[in-house]
PDB file of N, CA and C in Angstrom:
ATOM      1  N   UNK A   1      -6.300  17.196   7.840  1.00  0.00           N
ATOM      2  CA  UNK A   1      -5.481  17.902   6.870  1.00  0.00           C
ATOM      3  C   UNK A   1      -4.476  16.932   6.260  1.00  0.00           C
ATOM      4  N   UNK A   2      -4.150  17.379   5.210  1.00  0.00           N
ATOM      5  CA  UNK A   2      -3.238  16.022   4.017  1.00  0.00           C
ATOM      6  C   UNK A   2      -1.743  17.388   3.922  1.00  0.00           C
ATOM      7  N   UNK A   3      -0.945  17.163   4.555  1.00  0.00           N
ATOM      8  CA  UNK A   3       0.470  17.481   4.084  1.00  0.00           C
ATOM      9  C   UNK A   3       1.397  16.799   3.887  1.00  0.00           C
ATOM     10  N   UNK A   4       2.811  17.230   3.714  1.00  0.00           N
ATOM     11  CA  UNK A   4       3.680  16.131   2.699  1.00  0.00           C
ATOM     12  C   UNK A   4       5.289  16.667   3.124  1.00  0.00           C
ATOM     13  N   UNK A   5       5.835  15.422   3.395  1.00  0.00           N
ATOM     14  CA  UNK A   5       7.101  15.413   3.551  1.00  0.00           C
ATOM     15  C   UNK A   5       7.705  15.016   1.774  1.00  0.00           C
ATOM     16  N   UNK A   6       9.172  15.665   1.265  1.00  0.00           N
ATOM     17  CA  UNK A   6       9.513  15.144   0.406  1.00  0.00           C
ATOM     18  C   UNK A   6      11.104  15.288   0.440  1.00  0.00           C
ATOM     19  N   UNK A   7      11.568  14.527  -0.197  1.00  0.00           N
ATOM     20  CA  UNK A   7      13.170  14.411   0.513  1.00  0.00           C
ATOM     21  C   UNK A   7      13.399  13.796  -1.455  1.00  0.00           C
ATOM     22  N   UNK A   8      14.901  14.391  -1.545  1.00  0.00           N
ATOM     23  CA  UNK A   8      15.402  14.189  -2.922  1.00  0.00           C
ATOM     24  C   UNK A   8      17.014  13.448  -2.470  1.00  0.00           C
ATOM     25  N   UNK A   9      17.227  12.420  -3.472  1.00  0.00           N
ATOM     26  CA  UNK A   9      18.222  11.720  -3.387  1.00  0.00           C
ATOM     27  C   UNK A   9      17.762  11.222  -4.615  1.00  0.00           C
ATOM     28  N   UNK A  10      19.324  10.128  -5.143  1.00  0.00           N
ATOM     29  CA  UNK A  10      20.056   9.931  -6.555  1.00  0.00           C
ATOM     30  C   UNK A  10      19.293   9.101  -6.622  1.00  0.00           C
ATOM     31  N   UNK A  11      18.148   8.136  -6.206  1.00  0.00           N
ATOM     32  CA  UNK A  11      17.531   6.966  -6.483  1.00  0.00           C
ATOM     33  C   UNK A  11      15.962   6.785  -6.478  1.00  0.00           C
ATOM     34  N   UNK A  12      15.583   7.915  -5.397  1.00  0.00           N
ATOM     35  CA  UNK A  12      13.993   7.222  -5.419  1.00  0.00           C
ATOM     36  C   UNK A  12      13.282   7.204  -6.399  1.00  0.00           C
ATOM     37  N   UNK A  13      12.275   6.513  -6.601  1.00  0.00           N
ATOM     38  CA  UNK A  13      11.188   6.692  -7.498  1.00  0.00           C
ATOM     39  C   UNK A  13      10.050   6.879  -7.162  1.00  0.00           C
ATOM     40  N   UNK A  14       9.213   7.726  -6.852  1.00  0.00           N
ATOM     41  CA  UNK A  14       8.039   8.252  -6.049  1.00  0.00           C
ATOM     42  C   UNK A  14       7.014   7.074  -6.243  1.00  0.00           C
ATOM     43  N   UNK A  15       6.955   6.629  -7.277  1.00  0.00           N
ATOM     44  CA  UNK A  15       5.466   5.694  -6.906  1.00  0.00           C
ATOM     45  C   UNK A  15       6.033   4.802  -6.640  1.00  0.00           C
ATOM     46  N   UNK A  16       7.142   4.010  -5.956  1.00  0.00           N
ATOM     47  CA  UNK A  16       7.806   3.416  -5.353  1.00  0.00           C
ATOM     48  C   UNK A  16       8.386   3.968  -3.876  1.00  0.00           C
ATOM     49  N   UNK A  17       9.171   4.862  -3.638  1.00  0.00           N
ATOM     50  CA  UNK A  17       9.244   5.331  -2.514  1.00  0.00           C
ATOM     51  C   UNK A  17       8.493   6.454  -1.609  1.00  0.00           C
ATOM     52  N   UNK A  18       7.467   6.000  -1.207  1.00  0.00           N
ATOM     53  CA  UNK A  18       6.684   6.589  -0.781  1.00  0.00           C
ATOM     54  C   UNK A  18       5.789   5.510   0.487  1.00  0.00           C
ATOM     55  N   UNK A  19       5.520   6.953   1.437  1.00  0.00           N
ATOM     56  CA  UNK A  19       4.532   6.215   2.112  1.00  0.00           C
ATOM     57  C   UNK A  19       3.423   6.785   3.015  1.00  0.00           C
ATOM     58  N   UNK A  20       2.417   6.538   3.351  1.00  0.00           N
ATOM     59  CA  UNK A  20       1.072   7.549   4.297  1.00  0.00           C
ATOM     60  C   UNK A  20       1.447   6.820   5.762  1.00  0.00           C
ATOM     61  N   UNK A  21       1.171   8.251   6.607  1.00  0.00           N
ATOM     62  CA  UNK A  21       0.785   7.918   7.576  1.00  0.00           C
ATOM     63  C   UNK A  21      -0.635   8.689   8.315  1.00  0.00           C
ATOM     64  N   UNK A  22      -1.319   8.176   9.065  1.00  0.00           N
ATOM     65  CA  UNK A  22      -2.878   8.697   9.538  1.00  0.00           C
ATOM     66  C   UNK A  22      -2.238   8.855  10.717  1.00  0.00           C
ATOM     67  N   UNK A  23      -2.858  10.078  11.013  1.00  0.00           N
ATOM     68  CA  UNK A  23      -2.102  10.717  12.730  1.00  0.00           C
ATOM     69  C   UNK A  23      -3.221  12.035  12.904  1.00  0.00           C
ATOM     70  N   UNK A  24      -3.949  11.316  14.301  1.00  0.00           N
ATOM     71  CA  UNK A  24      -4.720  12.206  14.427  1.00  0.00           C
ATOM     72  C   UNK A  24      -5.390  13.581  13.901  1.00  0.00           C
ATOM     73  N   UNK A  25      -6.145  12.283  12.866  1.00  0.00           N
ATOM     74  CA  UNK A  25      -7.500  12.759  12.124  1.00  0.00           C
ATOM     75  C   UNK A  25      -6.728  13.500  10.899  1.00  0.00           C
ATOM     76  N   UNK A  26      -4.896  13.456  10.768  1.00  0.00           N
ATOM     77  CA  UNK A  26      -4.488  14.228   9.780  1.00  0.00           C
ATOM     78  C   UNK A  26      -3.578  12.819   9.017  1.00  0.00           C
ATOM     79  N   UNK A  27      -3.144  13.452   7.637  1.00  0.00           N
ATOM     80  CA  UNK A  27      -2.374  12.429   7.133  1.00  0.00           C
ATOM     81  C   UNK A  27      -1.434  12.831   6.155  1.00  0.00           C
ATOM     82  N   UNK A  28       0.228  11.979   6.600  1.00  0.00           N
ATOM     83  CA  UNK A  28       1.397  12.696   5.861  1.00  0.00           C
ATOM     84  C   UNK A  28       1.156  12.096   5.227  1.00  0.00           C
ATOM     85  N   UNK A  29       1.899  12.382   3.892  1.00  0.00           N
ATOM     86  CA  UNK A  29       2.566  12.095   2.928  1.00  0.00           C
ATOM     87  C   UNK A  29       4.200  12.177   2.554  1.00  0.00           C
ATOM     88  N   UNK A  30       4.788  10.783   2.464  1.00  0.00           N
ATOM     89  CA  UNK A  30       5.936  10.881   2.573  1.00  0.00           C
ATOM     90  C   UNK A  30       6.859  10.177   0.991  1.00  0.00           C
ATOM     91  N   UNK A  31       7.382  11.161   0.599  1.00  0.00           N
ATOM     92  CA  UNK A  31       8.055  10.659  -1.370  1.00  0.00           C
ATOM     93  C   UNK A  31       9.492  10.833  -1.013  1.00  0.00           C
ATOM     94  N   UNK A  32      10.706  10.339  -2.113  1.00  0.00           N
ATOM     95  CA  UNK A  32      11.425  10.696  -2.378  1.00  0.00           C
ATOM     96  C   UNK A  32      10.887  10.961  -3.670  1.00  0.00           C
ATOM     97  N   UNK A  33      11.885  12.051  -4.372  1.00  0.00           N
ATOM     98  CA  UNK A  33      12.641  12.196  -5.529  1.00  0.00           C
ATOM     99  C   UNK A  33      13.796  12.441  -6.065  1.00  0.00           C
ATOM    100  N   UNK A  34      14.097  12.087  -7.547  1.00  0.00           N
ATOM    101  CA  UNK A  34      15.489  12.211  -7.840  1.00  0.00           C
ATOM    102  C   UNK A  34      16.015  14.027  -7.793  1.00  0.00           C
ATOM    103  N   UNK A  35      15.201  14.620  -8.107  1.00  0.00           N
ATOM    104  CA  UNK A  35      15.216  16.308  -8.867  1.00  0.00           C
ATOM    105  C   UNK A  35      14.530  16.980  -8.336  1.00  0.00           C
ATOM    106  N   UNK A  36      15.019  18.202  -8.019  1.00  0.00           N
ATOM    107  CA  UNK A  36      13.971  19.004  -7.338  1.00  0.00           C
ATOM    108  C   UNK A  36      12.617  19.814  -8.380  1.00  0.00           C
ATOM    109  N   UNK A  37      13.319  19.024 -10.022  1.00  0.00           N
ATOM    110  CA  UNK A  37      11.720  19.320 -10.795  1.00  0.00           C
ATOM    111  C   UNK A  37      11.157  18.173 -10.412  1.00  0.00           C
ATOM    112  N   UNK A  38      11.512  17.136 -10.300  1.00  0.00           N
ATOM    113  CA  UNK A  38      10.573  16.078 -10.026  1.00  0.00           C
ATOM    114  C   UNK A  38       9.610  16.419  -8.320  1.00  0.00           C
ATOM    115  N   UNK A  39      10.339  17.427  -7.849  1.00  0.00           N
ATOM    116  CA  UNK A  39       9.298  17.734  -6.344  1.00  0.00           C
ATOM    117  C   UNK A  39       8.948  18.362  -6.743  1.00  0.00           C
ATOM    118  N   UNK A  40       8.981  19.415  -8.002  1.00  0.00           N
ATOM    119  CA  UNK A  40       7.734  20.643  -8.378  1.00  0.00           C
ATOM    120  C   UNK A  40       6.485  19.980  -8.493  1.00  0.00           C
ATOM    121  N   UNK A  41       6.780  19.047  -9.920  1.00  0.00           N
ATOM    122  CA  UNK A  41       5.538  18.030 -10.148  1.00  0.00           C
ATOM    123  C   UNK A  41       4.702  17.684  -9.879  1.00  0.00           C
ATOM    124  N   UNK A  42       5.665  16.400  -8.392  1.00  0.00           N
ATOM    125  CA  UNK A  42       4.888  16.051  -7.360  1.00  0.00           C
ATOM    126  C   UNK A  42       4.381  16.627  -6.784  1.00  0.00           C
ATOM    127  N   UNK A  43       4.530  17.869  -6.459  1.00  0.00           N
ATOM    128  CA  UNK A  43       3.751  19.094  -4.883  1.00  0.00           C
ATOM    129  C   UNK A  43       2.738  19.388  -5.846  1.00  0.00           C
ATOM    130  N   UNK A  44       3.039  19.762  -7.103  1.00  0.00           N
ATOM    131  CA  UNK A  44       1.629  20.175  -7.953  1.00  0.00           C
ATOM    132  C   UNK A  44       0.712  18.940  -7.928  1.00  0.00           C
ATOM    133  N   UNK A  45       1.208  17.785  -8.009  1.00  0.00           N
ATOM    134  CA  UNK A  45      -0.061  16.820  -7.903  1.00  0.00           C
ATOM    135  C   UNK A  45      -0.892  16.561  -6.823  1.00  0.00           C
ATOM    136  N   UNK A  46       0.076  16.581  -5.854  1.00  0.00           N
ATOM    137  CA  UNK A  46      -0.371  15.948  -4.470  1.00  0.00           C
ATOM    138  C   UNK A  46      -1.211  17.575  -4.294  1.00  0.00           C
ATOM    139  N   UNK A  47      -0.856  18.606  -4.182  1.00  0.00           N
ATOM    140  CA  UNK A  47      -2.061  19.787  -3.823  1.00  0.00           C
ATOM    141  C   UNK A  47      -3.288  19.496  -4.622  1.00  0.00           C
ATOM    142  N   UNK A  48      -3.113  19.131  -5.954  1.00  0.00           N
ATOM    143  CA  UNK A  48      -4.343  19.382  -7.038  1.00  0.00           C
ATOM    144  C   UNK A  48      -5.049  17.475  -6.966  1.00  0.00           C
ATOM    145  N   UNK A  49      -4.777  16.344  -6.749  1.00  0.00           N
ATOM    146  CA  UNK A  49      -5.123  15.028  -6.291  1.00  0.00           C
ATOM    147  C   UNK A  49      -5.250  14.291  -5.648  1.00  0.00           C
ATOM    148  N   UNK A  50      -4.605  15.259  -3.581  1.00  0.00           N
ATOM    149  CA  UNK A  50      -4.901  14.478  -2.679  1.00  0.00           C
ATOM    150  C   UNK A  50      -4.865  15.884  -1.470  1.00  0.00           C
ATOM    151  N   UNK A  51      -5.469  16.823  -2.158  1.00  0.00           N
ATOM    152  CA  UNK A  51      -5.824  18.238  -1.413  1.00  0.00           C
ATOM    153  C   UNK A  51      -4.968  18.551  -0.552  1.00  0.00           C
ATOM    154  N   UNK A  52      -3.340  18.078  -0.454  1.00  0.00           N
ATOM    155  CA  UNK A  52      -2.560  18.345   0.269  1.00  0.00           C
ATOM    156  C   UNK A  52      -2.176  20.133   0.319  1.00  0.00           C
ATOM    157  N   UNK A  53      -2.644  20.804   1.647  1.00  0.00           N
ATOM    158  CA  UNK A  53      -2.457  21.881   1.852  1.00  0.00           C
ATOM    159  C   UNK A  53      -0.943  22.510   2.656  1.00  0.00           C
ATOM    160  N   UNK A  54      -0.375  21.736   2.958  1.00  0.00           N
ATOM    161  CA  UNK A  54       1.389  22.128   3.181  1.00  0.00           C
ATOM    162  C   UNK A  54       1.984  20.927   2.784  1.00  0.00           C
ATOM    163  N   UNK A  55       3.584  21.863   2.606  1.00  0.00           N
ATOM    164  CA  UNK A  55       4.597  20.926   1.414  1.00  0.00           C
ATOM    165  C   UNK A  55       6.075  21.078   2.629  1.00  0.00           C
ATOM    166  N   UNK A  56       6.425  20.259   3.038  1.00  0.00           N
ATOM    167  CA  UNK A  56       8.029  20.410   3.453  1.00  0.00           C
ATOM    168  C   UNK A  56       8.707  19.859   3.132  1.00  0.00           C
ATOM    169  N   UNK A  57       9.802  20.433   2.520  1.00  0.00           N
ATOM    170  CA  UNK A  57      10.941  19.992   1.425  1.00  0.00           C
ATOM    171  C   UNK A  57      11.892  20.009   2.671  1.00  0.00           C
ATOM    172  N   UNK A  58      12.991  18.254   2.219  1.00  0.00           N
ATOM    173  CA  UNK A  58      14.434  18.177   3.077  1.00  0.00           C
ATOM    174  C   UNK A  58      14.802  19.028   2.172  1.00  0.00           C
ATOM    175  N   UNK A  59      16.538  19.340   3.368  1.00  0.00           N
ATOM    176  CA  UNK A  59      17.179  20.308   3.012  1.00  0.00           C
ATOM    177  C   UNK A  59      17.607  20.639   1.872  1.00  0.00           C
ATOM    178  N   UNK A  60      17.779  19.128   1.108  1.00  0.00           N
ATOM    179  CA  UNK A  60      18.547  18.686  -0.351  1.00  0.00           C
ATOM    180  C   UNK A  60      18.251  19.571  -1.195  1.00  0.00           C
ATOM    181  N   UNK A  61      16.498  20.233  -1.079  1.00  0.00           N
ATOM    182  CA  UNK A  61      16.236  21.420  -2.244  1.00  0.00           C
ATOM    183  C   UNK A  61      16.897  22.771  -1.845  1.00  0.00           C
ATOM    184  N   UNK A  62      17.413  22.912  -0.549  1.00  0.00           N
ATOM    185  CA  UNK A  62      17.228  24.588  -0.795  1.00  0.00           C
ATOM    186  C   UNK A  62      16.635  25.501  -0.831  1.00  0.00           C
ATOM    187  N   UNK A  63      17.006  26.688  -0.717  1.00  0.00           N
ATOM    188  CA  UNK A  63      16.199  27.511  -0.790  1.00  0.00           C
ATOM    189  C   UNK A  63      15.689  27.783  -2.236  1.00  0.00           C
ATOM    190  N   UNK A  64      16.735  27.858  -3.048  1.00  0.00           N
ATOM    191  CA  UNK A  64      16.085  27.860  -4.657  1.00  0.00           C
ATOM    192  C   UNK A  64      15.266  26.715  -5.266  1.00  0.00           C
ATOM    193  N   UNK A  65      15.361  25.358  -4.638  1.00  0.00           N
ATOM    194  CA  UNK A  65      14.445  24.470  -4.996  1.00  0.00           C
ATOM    195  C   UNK A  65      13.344  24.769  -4.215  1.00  0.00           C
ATOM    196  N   UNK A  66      13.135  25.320  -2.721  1.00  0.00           N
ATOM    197  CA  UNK A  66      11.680  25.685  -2.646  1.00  0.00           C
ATOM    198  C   UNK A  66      11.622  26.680  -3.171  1.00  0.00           C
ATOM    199  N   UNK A  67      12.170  27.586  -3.787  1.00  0.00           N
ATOM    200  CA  UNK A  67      11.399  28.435  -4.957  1.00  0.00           C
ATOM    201  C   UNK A  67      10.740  27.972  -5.640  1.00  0.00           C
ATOM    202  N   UNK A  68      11.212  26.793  -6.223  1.00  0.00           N
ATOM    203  CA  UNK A  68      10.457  26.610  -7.404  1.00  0.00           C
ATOM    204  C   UNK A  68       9.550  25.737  -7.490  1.00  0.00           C
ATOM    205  N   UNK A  69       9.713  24.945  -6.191  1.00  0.00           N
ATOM    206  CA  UNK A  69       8.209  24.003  -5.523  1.00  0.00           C
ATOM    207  C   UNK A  69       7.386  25.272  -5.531  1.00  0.00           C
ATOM    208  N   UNK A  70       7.592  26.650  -4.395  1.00  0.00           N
ATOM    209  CA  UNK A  70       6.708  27.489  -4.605  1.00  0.00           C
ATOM    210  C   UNK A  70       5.971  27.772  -5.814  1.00  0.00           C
ATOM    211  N   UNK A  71       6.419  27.876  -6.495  1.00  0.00           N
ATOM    212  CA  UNK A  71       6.385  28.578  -8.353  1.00  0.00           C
ATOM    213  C   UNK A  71       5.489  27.457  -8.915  1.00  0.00           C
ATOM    214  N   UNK A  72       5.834  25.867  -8.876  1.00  0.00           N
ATOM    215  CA  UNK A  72       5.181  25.021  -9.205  1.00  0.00           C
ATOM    216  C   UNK A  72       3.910  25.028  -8.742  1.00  0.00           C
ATOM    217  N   UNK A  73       3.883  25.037  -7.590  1.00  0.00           N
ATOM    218  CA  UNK A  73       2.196  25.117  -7.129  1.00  0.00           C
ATOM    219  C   UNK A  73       1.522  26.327  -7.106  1.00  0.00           C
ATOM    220  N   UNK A  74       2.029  27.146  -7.730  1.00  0.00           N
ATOM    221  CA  UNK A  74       1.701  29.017  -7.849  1.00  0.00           C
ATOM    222  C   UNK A  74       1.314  29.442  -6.789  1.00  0.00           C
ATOM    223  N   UNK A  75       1.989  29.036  -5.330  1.00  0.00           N
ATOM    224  CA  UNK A  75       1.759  29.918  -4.242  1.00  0.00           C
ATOM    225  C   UNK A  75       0.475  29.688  -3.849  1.00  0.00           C
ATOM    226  N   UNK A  76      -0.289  28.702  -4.069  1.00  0.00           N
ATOM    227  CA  UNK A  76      -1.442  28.212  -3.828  1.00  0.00           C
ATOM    228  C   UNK A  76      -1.025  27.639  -2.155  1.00  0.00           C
ATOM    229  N   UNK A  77      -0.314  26.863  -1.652  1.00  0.00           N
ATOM    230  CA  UNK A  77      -0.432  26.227  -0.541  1.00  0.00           C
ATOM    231  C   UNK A  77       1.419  26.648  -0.035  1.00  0.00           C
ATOM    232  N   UNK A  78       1.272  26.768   1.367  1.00  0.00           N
ATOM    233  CA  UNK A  78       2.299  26.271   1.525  1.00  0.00           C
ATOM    234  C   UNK A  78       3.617  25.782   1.787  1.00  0.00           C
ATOM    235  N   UNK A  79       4.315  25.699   1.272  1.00  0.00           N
ATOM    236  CA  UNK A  79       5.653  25.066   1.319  1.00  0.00           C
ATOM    237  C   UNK A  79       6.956  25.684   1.692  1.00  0.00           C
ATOM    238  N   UNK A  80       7.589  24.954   2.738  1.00  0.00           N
ATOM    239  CA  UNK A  80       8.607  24.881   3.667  1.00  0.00           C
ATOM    240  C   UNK A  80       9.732  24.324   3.463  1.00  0.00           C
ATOM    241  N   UNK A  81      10.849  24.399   3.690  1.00  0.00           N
ATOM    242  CA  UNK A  81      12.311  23.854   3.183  1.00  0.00           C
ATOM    243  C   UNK A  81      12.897  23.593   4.700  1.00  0.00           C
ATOM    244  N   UNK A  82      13.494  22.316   5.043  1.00  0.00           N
ATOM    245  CA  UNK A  82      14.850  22.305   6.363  1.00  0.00           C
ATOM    246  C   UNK A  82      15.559  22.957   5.858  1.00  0.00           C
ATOM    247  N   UNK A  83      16.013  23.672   6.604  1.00  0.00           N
ATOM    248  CA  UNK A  83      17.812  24.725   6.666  1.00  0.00           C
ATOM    249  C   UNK A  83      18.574  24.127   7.709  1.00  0.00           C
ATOM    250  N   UNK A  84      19.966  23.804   6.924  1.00  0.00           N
ATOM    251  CA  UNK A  84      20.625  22.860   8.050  1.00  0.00           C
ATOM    252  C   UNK A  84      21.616  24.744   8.789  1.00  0.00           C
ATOM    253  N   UNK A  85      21.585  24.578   9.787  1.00  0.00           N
ATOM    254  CA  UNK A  85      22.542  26.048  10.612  1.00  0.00           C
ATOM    255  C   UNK A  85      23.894  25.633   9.617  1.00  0.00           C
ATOM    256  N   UNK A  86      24.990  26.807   9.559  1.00  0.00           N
ATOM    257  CA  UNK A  86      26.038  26.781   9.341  1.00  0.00           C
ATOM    258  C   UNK A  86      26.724  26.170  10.307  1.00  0.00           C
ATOM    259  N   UNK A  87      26.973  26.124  11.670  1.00  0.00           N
ATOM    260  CA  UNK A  87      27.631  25.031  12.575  1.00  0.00           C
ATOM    261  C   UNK A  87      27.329  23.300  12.118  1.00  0.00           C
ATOM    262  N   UNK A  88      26.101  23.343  11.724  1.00  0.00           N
ATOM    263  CA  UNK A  88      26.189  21.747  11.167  1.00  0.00           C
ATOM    264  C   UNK A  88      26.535  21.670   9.862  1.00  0.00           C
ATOM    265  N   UNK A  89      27.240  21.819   9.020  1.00  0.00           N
ATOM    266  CA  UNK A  89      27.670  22.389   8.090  1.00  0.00           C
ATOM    267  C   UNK A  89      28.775  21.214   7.444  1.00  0.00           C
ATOM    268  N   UNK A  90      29.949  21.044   8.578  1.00  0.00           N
ATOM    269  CA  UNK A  90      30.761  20.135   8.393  1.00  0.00           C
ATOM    270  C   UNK A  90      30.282  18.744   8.312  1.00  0.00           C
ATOM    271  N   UNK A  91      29.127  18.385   9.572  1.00  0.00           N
ATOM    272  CA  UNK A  91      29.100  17.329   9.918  1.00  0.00           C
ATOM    273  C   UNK A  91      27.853  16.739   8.674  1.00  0.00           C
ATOM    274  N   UNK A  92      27.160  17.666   8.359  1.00  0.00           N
ATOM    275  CA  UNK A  92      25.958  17.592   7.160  1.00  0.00           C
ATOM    276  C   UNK A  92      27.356  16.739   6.087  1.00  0.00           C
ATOM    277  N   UNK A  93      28.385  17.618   5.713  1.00  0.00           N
ATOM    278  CA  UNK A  93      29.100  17.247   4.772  1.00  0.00           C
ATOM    279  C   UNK A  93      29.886  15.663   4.520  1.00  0.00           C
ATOM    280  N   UNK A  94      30.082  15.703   6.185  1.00  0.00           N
ATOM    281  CA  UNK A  94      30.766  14.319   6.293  1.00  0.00           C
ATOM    282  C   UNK A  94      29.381  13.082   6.053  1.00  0.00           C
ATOM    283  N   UNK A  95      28.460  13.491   6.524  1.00  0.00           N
ATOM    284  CA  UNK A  95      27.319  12.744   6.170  1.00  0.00           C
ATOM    285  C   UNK A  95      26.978  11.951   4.489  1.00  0.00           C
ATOM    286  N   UNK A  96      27.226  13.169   4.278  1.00  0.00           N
ATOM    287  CA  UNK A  96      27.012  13.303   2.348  1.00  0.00           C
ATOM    288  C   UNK A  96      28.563  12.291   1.924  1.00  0.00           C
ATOM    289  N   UNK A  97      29.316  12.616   2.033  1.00  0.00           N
ATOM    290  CA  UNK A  97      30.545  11.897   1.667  1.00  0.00           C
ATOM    291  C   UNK A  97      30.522  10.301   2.362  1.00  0.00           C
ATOM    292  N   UNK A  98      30.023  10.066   3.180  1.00  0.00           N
ATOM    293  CA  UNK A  98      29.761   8.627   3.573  1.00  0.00           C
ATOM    294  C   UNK A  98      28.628   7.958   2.472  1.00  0.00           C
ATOM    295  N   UNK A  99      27.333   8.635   2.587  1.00  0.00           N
ATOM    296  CA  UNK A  99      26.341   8.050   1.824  1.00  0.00           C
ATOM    297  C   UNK A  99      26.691   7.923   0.440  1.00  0.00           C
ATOM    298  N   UNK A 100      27.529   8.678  -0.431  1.00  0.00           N
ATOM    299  CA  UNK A 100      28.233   8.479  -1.391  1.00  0.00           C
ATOM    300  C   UNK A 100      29.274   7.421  -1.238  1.00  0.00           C
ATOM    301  N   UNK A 101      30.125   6.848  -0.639  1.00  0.00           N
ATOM    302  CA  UNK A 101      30.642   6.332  -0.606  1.00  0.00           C
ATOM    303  C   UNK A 101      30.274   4.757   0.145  1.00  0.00           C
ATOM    304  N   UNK A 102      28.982   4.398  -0.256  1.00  0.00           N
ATOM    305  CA  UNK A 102      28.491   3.140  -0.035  1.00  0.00           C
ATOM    306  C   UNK A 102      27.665   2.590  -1.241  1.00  0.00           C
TER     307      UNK A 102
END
């Protein structure tokens, strides 16, 4: 089976940041993107050009950006979002304010 990790931040460029891994007899797929239209796109390609049948979106999209990964691939395969708990909440934040600030 071909599924796909995808994670959004201010820089990647998918046919640049990206990478496969083969793991028993299955194989990820791993992208950044800048936009969570740019992960609609991509999930529509990778389902329809490398038969990828599940999609898991980092947290960065949301729940409304996996909406619209959903929507993008018309509910054809799929796709999952991280939810960070509200107790990690702060520490998610202090995270974000460091990586910005390098």
């Amino acid at each position: 089976m071909v599924w796909a990790f995808i994670f959004v931040n201010d820089r990647p460029c998918p046919e640049v940041f990206h990478t496969v891994l083969e793991h028993d007899g299955g194989t990820l797929l791993v992208y950044g993107v800048n936009t969570v239209e740019e992960g609609g796109i991509l999930s529509r390609k990778l389902m329809e050009e490398e038969n990828c049948k599940l999609i898991e979106l980092c947290g960065g999209f949301g729940a409304d950006g996996a909406r619209q990964v959903i929507k993008a691939v018309g509910g054809a395969i799929t796709v999952g979002h991280i939810e960070y708990l509200p107790e990690t909440q702060e520490a998610l934040d202090r995270l974000r304010e460091e990586a910005a600030g390098q």
